[in-house]
Protein backbone atom coordinates (compact mmCIF):
# COMPACT_ATOMS: atom_id res chain seq x y z
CA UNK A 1 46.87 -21.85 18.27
CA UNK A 2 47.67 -24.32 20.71
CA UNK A 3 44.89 -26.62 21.61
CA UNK A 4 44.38 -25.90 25.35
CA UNK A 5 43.70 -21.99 24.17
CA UNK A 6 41.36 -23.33 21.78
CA UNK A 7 39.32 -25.89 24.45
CA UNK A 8 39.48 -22.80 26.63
CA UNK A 9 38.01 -20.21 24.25
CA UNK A 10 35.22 -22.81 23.03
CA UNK A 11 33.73 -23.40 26.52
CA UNK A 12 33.70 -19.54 27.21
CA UNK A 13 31.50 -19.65 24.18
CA UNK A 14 29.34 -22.18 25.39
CA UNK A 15 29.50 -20.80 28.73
CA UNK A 16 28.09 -17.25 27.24
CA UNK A 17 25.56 -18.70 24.97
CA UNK A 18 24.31 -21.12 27.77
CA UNK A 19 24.55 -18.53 30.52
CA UNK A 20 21.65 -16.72 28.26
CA UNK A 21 19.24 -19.61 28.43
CA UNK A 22 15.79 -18.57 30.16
CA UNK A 23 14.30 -21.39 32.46
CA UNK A 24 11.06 -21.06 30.29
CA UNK A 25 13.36 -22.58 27.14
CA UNK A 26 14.49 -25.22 29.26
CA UNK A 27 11.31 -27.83 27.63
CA UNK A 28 11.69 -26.41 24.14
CA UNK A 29 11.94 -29.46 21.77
CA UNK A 30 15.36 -29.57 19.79
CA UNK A 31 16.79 -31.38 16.92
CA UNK A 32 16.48 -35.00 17.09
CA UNK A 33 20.14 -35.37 15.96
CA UNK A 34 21.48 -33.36 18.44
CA UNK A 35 21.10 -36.02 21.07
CA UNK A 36 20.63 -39.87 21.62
CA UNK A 37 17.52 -39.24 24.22
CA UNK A 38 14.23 -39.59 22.37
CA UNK A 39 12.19 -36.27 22.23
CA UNK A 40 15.57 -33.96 22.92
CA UNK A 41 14.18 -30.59 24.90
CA UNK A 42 16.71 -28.28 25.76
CA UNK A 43 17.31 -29.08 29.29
CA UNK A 44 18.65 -32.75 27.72
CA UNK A 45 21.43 -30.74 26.08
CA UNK A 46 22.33 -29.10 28.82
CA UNK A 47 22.67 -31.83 30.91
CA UNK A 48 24.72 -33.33 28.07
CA UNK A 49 27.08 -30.54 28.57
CA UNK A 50 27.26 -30.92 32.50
CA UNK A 51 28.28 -33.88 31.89
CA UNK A 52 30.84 -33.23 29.53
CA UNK A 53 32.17 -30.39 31.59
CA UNK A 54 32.08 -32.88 34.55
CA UNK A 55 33.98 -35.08 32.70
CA UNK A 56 37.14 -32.86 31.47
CA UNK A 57 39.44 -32.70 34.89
CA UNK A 58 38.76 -37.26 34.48
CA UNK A 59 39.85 -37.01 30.75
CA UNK A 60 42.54 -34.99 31.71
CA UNK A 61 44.13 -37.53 34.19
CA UNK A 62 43.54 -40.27 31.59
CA UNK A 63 40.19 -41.61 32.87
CA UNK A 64 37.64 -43.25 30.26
CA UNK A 65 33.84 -44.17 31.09
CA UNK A 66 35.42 -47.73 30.70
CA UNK A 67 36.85 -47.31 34.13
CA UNK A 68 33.26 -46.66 35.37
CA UNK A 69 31.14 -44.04 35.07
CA UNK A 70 30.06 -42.55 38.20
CA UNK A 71 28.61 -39.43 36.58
CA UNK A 72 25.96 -40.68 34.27
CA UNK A 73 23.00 -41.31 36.53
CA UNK A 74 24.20 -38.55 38.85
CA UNK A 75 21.92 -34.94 38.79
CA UNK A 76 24.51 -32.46 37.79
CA UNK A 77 21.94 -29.92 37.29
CA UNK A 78 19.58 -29.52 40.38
CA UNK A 79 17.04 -27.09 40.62
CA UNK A 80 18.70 -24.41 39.22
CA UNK A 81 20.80 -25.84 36.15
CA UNK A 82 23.05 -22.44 34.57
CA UNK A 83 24.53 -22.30 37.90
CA UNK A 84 25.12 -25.61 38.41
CA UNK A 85 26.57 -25.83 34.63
CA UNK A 86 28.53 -22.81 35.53
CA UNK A 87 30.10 -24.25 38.41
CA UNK A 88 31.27 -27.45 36.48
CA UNK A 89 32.13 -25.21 33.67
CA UNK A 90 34.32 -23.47 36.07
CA UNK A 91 35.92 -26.88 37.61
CA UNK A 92 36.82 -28.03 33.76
CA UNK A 93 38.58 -24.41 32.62
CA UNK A 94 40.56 -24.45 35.97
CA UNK A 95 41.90 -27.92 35.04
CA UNK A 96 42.92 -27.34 31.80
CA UNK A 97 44.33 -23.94 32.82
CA UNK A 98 46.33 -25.65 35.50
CA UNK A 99 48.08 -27.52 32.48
CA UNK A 100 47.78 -30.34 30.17
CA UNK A 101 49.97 -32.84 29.39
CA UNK A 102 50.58 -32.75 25.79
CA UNK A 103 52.25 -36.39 26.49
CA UNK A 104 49.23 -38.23 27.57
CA UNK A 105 46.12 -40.01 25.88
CA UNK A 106 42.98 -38.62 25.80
CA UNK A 107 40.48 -42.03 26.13
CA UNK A 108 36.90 -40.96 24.54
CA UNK A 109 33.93 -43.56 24.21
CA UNK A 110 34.82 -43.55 20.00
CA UNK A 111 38.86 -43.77 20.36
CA UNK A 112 41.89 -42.35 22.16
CA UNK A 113 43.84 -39.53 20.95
CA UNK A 114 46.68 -37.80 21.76
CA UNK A 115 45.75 -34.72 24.07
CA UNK A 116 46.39 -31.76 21.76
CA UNK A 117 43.52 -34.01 19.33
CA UNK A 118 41.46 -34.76 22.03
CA UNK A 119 41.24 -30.99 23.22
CA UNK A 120 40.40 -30.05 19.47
CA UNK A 121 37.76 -32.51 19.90
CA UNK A 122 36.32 -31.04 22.76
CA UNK A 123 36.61 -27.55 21.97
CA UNK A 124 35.00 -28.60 18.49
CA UNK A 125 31.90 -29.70 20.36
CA UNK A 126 31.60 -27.08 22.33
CA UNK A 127 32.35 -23.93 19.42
CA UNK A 128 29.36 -25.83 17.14
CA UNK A 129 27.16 -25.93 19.80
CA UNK A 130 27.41 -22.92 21.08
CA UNK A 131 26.46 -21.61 17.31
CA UNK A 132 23.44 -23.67 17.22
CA UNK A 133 22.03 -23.23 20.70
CA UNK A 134 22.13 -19.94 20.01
CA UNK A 135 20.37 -20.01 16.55
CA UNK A 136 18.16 -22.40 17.55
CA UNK A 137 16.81 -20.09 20.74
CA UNK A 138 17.76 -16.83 18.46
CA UNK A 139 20.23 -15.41 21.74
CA UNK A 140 22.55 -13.37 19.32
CA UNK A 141 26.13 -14.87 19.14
CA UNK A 142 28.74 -14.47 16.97
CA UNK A 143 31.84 -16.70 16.71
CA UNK A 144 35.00 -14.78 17.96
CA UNK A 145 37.72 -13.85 15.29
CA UNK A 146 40.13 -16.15 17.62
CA UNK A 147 37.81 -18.66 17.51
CA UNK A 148 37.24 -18.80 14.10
CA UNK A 149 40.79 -18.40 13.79
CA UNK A 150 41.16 -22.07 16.02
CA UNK A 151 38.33 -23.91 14.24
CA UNK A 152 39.61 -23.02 10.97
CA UNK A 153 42.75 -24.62 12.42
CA UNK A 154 41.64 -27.25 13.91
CA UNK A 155 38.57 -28.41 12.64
CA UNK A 156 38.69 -27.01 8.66
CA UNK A 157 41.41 -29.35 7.75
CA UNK A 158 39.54 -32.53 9.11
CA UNK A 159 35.76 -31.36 8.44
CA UNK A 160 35.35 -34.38 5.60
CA UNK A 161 36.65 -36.96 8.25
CA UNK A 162 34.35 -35.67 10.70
CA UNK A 163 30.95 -35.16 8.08
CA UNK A 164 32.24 -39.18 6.89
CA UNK A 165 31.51 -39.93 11.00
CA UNK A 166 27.57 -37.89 10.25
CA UNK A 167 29.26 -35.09 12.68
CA UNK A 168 28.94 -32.05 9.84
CA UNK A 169 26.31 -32.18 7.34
CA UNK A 170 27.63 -31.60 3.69
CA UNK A 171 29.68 -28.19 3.24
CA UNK A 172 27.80 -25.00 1.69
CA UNK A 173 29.00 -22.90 -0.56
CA UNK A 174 29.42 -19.39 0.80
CA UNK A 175 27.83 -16.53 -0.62
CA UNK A 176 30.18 -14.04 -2.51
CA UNK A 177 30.43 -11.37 0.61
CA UNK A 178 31.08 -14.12 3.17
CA UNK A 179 32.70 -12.90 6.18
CA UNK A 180 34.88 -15.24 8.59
CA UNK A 181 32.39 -16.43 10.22
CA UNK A 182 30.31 -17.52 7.41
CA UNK A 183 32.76 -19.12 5.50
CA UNK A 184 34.03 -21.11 7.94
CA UNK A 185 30.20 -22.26 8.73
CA UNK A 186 29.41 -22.81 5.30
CA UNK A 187 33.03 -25.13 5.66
CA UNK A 188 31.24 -27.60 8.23
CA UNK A 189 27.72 -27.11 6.78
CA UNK A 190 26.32 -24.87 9.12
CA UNK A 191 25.44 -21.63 7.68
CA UNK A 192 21.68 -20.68 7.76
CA UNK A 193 21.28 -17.26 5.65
């Protein structure tokens, strides 16, 4: 699967699971881990994701937060913060849709990469959290075959590089009737039974 599919199918899947997130969740607390802001609600990962979409068409022209970060003090959300999500959301898939240059460097706050790595990266984030928004706020959401299919691709073959970084907890072994989707969750350590 080439990588720009795989960005693009992860943020739909983000897109769907945060698209289902009630205003009355917005305050609910979250993990700790799942952000660097002390007392994480929901709303905090959200606007962690605004800003990540915000960031995608810079990334994609070779910008880095080192160049100056005009975005992080900024309200992306405003008063009503799925639309406003939605509407960066929409600005990121029509850049990467409008072509990536496999060529170029992708310049992240922890390294730069080479784009297809980079977009792996970001589609990475976005497939996980998708999954755990969900189970966290019980929205029912299922991985897509195709995206399984891209993070077993993708992520699979790099998941003890990425739990040695404190990104995936330790794998699980999956039951005996595993599907896809559980196998591949119990493969980054995500798989709740």
């Amino acid at each position: 699967m080439k990588a720009d599919t795989f960005f693009l199918l992860s943020d739909a899947a983000l897109r769907s699971v945060i698209d289902r997130v009630q205003p009355g969740d917005f305050d609910k607390p979250v993990p700790a881990s799942w952000s660097s802001v002390e007392n994480p609600t929901v709303l905090d990962i959200l606007k962690s994701h605004a800003y990540d979409e915000a960031w995608v068409p810079g990334v994609l022209a070779g910008k880095s937060i080192a160049d100056g970060d005009e975005l992080r003090d900024k309200d992306l959300l405003g008063d009503d913060p799925i639309a406003a999500y939605d509407a960066l959301n929409d600005v990121a898939t029509a850049a990467v849709q409008g072509g990536v240059d496999f060529g170029s460097t992708f310049r992240f706050q922890y390294g730069d990469y080479p784009a297809d790595e980079g977009l792996s990266h970001l589609a990475m984030y976005r497939a996980t959290q998708a999954w755990m928004i969900a189970k966290h706020l019980g929205i029912p959401f299922h991985l897509s075959p195709e995206l399984i299919d891209g993070l077993n691709e993708w992520v699979v073959p790099h998941a003890d590089e990425w739990r040695s970084f404190g990104v995936f907890p330790p794998a699980i072994e999956p039951p005996a009737d595993a599907d896809d989707e559980t196998r591949l969750l119990c493969a980054i350590g995500f798989w709740v039974p």
